[in-house]
Protein backbone atom coordinates (compact mmCIF):
# COMPACT_ATOMS: atom_id res chain seq x y z
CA UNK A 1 4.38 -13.54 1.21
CA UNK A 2 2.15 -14.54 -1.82
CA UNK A 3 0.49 -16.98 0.87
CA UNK A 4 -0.28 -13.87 3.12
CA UNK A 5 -2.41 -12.10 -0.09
CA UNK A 6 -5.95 -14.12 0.28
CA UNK A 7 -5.65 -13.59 3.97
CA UNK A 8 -5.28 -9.79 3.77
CA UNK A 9 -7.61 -8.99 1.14
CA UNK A 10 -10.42 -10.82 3.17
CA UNK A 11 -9.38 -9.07 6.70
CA UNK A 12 -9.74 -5.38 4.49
CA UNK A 13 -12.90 -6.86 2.46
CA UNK A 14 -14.65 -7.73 5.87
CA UNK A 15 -13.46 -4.49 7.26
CA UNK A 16 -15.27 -2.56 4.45
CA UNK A 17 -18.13 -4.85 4.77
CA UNK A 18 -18.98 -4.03 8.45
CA UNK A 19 -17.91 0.03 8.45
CA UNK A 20 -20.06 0.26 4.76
CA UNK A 21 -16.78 2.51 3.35
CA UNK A 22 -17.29 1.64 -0.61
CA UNK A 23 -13.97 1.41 -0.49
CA UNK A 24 -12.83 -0.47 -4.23
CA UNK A 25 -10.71 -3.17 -3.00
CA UNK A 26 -8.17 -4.18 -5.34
CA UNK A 27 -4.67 -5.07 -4.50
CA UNK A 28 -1.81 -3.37 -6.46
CA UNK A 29 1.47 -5.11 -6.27
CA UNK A 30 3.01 -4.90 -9.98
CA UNK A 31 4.27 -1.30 -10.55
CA UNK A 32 3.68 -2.63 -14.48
CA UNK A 33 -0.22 -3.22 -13.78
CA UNK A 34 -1.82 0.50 -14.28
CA UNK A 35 -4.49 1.68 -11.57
CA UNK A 36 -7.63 2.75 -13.34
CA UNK A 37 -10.05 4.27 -11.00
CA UNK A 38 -12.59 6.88 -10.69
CA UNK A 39 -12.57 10.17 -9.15
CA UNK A 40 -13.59 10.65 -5.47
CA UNK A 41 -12.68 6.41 -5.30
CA UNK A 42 -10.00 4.99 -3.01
CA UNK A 43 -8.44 1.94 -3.90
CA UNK A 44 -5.51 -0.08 -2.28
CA UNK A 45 -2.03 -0.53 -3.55
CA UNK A 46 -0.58 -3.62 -1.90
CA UNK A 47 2.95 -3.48 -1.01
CA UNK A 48 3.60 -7.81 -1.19
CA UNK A 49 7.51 -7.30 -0.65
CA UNK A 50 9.24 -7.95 3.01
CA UNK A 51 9.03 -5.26 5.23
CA UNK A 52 10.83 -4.91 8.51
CA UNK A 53 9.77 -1.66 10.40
CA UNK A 54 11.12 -3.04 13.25
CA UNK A 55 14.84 -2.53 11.99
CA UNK A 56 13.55 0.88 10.52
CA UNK A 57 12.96 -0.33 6.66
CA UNK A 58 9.56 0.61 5.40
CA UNK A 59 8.13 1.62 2.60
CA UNK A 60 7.70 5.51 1.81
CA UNK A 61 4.91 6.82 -0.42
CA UNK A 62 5.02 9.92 -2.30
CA UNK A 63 2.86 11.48 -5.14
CA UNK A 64 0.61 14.20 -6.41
CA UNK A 65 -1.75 15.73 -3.43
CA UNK A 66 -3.58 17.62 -5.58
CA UNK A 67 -4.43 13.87 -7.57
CA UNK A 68 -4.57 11.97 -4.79
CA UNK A 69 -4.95 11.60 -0.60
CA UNK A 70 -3.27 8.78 1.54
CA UNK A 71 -6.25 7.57 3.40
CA UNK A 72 -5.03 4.72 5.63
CA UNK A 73 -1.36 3.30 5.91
CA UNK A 74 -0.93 -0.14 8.12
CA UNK A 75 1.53 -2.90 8.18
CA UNK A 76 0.35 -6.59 8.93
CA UNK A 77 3.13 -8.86 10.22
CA UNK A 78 2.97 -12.22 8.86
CA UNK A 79 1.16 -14.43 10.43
CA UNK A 80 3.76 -16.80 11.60
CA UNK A 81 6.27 -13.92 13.18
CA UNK A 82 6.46 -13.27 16.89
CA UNK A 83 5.48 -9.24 17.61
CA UNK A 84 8.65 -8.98 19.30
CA UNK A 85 11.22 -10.84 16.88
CA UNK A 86 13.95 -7.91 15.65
CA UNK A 87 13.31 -8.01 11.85
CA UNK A 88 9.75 -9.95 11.52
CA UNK A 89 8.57 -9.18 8.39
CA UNK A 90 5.24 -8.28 7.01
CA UNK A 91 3.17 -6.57 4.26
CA UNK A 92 2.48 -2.42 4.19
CA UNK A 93 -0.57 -1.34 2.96
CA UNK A 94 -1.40 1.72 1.66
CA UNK A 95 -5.35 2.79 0.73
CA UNK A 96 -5.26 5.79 -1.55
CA UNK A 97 -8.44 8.30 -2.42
CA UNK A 98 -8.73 9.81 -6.01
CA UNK A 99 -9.50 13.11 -5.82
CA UNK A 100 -10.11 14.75 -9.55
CA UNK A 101 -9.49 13.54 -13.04
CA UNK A 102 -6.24 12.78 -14.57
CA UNK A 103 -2.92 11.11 -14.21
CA UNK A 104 -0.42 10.40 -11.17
CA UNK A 105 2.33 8.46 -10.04
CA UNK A 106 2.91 7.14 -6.69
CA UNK A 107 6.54 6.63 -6.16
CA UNK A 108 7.20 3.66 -3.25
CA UNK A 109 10.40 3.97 -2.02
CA UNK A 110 11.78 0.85 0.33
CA UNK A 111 13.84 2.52 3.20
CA UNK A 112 15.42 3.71 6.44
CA UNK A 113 13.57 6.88 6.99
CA UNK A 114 17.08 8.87 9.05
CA UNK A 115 18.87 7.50 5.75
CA UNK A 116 18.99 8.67 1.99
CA UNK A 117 20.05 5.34 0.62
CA UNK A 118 16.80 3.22 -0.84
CA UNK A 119 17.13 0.09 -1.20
CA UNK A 120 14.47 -0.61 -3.56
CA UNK A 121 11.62 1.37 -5.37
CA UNK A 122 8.28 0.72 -7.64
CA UNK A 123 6.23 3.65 -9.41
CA UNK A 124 2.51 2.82 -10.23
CA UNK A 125 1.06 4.85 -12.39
CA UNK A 126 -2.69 5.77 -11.58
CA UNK A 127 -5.16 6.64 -14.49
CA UNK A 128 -8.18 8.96 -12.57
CA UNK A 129 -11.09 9.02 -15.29
């Protein structure tokens, strides 16, 4: 997955590029790593864990809407996984705004969205300034 990191960041860098969206790019993947960013920025938290929407596991965001806005959600299968293999994996990203001053936590929770059981979670903490 760590392979897949340079790959993505250049497809979302080129994508920002060409539509002019001054859009920080910055990959998140370390719930330990704080996000310091300023108000009215978006920024992207990359989710670099296996991900297998296709047997209804995905990650789940939720957080502060007065703090922040989801922009943009997408998953990006890896590159060597056929579209219609049962349980391909990939890499969820999720592109954030910032929308006033202060302190949030996004809470990603790793799961089958009919089901209460996660199987795995991260909290990044985001410092607005």
């Amino acid at each position: 997955m760590k392979k897949l990191l340079p790959l993505l960041m250049g497809v979302l860098l080129t994508a920002c590029l060409v539509s002019g969206c001054g859009v920080e790019v910055k990959a998140y993947s370390d719930p330990q790593e704080e996000i310091d960013i300023g108000a009215d920025k978006e920024f992207v938290i990359l989710i670099a864990l296996d991900s297998n929407p296709s047997t209804g596991y995905s990650w789940e965001a939720s957080y502060d809407e007065t703090m922040l806005e989801l922009v943009d959600e997408t998953f990006e299968a890896d590159a060597y996984a056929d579209e219609n293999i049962v349980g391909a994996g990939g890499t969820e990203l999720f592109r954030f705004k910032a929308l006033k001053k202060g302190e949030a936590e996004i809470t990603m929770s790793y799961k089958r969205s009919w089901e209460t059981e996660v199987l795995d979670s991260k909290i990044f903490t985001v410092d607005v300034k």
